[in-house]
PDB file of N, CA and C in Angstrom:
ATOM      1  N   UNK A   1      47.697  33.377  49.613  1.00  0.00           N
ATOM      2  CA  UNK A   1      46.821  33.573  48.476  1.00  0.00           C
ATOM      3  C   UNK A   1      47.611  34.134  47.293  1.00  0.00           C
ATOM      4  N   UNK A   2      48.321  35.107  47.359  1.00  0.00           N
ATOM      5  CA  UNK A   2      49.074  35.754  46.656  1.00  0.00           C
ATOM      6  C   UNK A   2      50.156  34.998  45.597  1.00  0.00           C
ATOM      7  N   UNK A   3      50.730  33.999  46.710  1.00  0.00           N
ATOM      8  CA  UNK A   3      51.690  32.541  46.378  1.00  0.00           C
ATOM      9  C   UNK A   3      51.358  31.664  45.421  1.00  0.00           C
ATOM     10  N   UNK A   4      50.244  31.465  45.442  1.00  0.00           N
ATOM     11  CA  UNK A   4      49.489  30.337  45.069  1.00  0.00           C
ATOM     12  C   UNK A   4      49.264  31.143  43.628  1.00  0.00           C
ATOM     13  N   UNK A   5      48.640  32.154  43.602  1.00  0.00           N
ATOM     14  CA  UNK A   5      47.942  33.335  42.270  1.00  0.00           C
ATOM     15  C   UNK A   5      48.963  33.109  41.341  1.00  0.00           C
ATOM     16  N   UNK A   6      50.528  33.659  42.177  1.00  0.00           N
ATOM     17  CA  UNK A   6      51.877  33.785  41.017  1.00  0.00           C
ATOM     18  C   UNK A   6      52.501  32.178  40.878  1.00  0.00           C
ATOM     19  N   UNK A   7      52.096  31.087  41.525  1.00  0.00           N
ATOM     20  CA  UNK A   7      52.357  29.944  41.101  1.00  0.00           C
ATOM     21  C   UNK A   7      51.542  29.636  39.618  1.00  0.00           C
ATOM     22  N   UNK A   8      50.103  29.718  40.079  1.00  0.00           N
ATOM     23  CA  UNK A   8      49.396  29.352  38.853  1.00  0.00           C
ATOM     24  C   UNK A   8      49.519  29.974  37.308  1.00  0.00           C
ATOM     25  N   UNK A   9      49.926  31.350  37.701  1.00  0.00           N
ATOM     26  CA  UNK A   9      50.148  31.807  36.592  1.00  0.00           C
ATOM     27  C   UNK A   9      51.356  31.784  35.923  1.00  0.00           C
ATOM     28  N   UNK A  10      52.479  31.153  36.632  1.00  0.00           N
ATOM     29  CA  UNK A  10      53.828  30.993  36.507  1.00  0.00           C
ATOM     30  C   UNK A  10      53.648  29.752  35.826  1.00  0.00           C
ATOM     31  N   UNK A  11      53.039  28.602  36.355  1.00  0.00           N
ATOM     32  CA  UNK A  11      53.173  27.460  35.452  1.00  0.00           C
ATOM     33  C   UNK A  11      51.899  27.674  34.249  1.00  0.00           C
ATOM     34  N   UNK A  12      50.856  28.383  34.201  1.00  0.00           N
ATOM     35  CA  UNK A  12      49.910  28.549  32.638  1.00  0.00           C
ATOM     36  C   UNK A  12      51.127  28.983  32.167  1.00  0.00           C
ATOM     37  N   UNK A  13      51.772  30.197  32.424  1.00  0.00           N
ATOM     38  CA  UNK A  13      52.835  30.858  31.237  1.00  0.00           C
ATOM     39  C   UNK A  13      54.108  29.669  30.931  1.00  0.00           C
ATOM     40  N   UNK A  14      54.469  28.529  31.611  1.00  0.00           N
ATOM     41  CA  UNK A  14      55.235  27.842  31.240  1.00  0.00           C
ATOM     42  C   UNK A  14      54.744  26.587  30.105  1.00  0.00           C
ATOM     43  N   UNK A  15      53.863  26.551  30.225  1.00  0.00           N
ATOM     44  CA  UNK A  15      52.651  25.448  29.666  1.00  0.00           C
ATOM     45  C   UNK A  15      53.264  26.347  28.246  1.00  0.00           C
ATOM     46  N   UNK A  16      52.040  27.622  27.813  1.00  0.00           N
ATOM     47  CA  UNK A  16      52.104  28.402  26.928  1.00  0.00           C
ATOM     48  C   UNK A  16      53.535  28.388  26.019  1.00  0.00           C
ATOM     49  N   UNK A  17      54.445  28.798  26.859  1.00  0.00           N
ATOM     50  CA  UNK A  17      55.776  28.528  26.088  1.00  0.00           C
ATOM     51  C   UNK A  17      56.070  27.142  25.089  1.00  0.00           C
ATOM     52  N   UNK A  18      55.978  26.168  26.375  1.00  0.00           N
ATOM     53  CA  UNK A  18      56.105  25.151  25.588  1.00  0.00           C
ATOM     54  C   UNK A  18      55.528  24.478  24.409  1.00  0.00           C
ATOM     55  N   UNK A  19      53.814  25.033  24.734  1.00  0.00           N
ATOM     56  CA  UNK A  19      53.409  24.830  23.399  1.00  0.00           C
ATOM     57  C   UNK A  19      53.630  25.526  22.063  1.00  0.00           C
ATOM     58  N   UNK A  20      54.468  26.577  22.250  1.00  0.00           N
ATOM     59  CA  UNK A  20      55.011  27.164  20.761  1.00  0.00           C
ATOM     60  C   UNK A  20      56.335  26.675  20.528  1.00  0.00           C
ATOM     61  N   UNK A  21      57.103  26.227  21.445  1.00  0.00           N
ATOM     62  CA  UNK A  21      58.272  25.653  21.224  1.00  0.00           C
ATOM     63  C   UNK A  21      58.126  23.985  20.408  1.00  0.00           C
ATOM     64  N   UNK A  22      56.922  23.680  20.240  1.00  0.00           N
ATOM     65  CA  UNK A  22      56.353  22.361  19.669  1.00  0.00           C
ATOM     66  C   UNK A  22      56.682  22.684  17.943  1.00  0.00           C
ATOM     67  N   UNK A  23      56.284  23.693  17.398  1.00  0.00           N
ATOM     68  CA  UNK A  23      56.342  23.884  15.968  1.00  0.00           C
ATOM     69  C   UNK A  23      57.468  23.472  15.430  1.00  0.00           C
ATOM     70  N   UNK A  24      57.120  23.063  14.089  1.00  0.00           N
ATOM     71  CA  UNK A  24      58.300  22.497  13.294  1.00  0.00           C
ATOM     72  C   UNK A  24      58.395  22.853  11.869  1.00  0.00           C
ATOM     73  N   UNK A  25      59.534  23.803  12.045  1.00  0.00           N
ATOM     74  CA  UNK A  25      59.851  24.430  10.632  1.00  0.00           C
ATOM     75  C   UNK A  25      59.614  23.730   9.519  1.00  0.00           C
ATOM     76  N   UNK A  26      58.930  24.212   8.564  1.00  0.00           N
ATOM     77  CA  UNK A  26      59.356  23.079   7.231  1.00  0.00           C
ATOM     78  C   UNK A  26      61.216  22.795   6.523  1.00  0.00           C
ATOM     79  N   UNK A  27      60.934  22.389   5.546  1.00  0.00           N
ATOM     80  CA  UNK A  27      62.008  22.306   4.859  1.00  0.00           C
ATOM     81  C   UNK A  27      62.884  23.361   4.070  1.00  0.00           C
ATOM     82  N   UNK A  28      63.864  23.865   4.480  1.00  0.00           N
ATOM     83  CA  UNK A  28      64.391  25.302   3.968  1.00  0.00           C
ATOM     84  C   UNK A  28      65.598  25.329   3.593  1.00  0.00           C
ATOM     85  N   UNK A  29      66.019  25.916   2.832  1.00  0.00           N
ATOM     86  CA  UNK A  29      65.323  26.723   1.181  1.00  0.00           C
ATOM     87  C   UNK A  29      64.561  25.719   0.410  1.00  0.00           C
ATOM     88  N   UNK A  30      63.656  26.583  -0.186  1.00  0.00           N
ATOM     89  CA  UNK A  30      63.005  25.863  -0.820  1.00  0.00           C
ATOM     90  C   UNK A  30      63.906  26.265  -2.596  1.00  0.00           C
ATOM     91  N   UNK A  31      64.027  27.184  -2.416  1.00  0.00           N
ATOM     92  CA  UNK A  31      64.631  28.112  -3.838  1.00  0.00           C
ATOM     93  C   UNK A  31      66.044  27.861  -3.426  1.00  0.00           C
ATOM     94  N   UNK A  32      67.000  27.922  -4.956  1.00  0.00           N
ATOM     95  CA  UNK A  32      68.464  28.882  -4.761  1.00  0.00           C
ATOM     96  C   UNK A  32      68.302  29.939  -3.999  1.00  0.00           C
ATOM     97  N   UNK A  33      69.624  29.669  -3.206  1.00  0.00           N
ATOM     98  CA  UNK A  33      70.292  30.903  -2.407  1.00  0.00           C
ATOM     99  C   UNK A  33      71.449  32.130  -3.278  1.00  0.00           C
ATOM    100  N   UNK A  34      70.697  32.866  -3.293  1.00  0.00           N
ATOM    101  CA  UNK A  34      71.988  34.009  -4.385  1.00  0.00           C
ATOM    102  C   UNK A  34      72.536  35.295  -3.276  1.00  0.00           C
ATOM    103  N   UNK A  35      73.923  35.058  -2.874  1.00  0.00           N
ATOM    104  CA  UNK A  35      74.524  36.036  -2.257  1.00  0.00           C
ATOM    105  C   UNK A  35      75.251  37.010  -2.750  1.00  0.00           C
ATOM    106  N   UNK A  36      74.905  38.415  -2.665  1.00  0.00           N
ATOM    107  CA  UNK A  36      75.244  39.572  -3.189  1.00  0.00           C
ATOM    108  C   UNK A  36      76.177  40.068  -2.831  1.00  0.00           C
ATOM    109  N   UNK A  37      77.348  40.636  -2.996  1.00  0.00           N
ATOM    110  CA  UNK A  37      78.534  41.079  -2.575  1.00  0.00           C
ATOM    111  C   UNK A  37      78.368  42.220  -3.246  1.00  0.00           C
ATOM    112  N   UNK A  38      78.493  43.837  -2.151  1.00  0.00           N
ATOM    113  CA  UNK A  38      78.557  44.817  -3.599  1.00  0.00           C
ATOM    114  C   UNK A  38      79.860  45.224  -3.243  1.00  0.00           C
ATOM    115  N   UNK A  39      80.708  44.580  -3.961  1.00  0.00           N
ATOM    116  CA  UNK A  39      81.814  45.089  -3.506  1.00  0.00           C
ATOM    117  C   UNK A  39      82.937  44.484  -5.077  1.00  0.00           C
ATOM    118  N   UNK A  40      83.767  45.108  -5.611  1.00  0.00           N
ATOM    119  CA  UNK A  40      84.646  44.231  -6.762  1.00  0.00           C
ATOM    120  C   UNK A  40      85.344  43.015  -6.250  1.00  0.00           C
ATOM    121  N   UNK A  41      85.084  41.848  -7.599  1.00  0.00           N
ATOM    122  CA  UNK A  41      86.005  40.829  -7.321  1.00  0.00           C
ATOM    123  C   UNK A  41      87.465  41.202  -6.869  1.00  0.00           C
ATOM    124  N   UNK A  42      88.094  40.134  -5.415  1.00  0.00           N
ATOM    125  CA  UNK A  42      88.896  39.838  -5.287  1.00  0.00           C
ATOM    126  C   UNK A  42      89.594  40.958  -3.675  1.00  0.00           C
ATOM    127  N   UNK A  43      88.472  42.101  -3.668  1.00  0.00           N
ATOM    128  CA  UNK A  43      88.767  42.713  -2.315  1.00  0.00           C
ATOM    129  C   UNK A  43      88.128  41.783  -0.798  1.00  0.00           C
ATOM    130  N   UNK A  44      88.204  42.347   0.135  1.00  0.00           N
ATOM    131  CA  UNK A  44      88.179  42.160   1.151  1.00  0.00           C
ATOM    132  C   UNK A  44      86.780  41.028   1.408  1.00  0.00           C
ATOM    133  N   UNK A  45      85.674  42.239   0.670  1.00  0.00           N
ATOM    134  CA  UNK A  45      84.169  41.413   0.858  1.00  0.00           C
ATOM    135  C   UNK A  45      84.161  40.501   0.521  1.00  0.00           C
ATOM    136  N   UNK A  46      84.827  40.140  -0.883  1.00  0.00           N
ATOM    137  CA  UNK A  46      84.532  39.194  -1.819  1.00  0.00           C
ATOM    138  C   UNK A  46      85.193  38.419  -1.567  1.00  0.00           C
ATOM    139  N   UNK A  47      86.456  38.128  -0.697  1.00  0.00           N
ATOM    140  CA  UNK A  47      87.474  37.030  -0.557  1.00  0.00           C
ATOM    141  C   UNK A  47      86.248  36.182   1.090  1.00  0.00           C
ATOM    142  N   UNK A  48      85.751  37.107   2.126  1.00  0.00           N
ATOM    143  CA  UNK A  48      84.868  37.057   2.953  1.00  0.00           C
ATOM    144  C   UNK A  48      83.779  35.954   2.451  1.00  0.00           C
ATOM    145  N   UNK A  49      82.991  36.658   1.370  1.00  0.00           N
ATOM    146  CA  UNK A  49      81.614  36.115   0.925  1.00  0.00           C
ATOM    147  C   UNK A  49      82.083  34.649   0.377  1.00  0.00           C
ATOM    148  N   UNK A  50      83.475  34.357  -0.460  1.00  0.00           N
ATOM    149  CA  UNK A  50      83.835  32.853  -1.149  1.00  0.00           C
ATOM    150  C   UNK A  50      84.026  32.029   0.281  1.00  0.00           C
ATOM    151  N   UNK A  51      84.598  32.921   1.339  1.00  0.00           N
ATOM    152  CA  UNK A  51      85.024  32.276   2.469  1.00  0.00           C
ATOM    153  C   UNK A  51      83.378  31.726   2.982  1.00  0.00           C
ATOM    154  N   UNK A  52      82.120  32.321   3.015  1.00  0.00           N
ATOM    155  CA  UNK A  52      80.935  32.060   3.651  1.00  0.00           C
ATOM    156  C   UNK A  52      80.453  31.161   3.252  1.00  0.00           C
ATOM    157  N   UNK A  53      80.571  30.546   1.618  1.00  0.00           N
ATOM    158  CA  UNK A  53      80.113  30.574   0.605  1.00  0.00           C
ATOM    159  C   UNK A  53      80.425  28.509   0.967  1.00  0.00           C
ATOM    160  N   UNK A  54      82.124  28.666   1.041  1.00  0.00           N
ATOM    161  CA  UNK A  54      82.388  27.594   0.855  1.00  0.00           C
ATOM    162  C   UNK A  54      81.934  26.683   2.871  1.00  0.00           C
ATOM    163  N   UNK A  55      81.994  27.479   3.763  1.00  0.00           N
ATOM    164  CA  UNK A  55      81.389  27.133   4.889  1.00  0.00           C
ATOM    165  C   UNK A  55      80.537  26.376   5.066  1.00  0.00           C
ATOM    166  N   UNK A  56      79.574  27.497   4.707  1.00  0.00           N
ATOM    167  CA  UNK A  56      77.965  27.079   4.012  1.00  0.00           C
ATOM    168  C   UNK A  56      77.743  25.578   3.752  1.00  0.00           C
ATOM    169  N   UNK A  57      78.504  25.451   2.077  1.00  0.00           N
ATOM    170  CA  UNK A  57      78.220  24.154   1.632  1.00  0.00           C
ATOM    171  C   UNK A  57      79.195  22.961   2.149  1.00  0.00           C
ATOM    172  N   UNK A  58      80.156  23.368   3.231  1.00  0.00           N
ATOM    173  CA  UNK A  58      81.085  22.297   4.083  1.00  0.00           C
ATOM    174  C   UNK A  58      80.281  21.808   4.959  1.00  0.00           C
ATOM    175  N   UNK A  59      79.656  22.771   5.411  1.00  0.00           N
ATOM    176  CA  UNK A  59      78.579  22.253   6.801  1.00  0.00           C
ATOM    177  C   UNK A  59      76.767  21.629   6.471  1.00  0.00           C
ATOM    178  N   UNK A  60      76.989  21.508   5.211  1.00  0.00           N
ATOM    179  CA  UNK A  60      76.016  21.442   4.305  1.00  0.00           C
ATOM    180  C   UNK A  60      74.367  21.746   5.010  1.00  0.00           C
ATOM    181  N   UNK A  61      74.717  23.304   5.323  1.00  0.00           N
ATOM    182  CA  UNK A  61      73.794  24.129   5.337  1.00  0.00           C
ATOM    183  C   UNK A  61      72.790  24.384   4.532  1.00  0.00           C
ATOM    184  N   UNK A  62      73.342  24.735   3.003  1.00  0.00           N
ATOM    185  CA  UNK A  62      72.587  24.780   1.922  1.00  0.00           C
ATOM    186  C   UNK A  62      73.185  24.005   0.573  1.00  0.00           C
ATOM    187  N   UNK A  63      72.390  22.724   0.133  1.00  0.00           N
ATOM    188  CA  UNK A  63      72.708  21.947  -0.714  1.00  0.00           C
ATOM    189  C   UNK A  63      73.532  22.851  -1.530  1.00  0.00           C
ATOM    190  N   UNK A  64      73.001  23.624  -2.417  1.00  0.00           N
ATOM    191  CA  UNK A  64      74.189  24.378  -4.018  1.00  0.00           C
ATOM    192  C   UNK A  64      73.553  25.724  -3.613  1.00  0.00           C
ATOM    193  N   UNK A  65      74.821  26.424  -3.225  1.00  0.00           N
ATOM    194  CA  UNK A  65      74.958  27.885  -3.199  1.00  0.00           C
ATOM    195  C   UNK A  65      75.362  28.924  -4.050  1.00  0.00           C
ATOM    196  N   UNK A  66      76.349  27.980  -4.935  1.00  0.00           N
ATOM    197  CA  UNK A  66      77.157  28.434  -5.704  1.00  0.00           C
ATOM    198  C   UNK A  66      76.372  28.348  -7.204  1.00  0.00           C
ATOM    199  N   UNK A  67      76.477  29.404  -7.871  1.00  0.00           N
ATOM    200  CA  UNK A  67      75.834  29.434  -9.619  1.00  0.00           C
ATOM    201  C   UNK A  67      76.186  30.056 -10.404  1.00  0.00           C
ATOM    202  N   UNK A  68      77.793  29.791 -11.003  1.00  0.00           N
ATOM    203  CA  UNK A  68      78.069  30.771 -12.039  1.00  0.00           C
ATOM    204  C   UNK A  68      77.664  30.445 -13.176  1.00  0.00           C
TER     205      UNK A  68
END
């Protein structure tokens, strides 16, 4: 009896999962992306953030990242 109890409720909770794993993100960004560095041009962060920056739009993650 017991077997059967944690079966049934083992597969409702697998059911459950799957139906939230169904959703489908929209389309994202909808806006420019503006990344903040508080740090001065040309140190550590900022050589980091151009390094993220250019990743980003290699893997074309986010269409235009860049906006000077």
């Amino acid at each position: 009896m017991k077997k059967t109890l944690v079966l049934i409720v083992a597969i409702v909770l697998c059911f459950s999962f799957m139906t939230a794993c169904g959703n489908k993100s929209g389309k994202y960004p909808t806006q420019s992306i503006e990344l903040v560095i508080p740090a001065s041009p040309g140190g550590g962060s900022d050589i980091m953030g151009r390094l993220l920056v250019e990743i980003i739009q290699e893997k074309n993650c986010v269409l235009s990242l860049w906006s000077q």
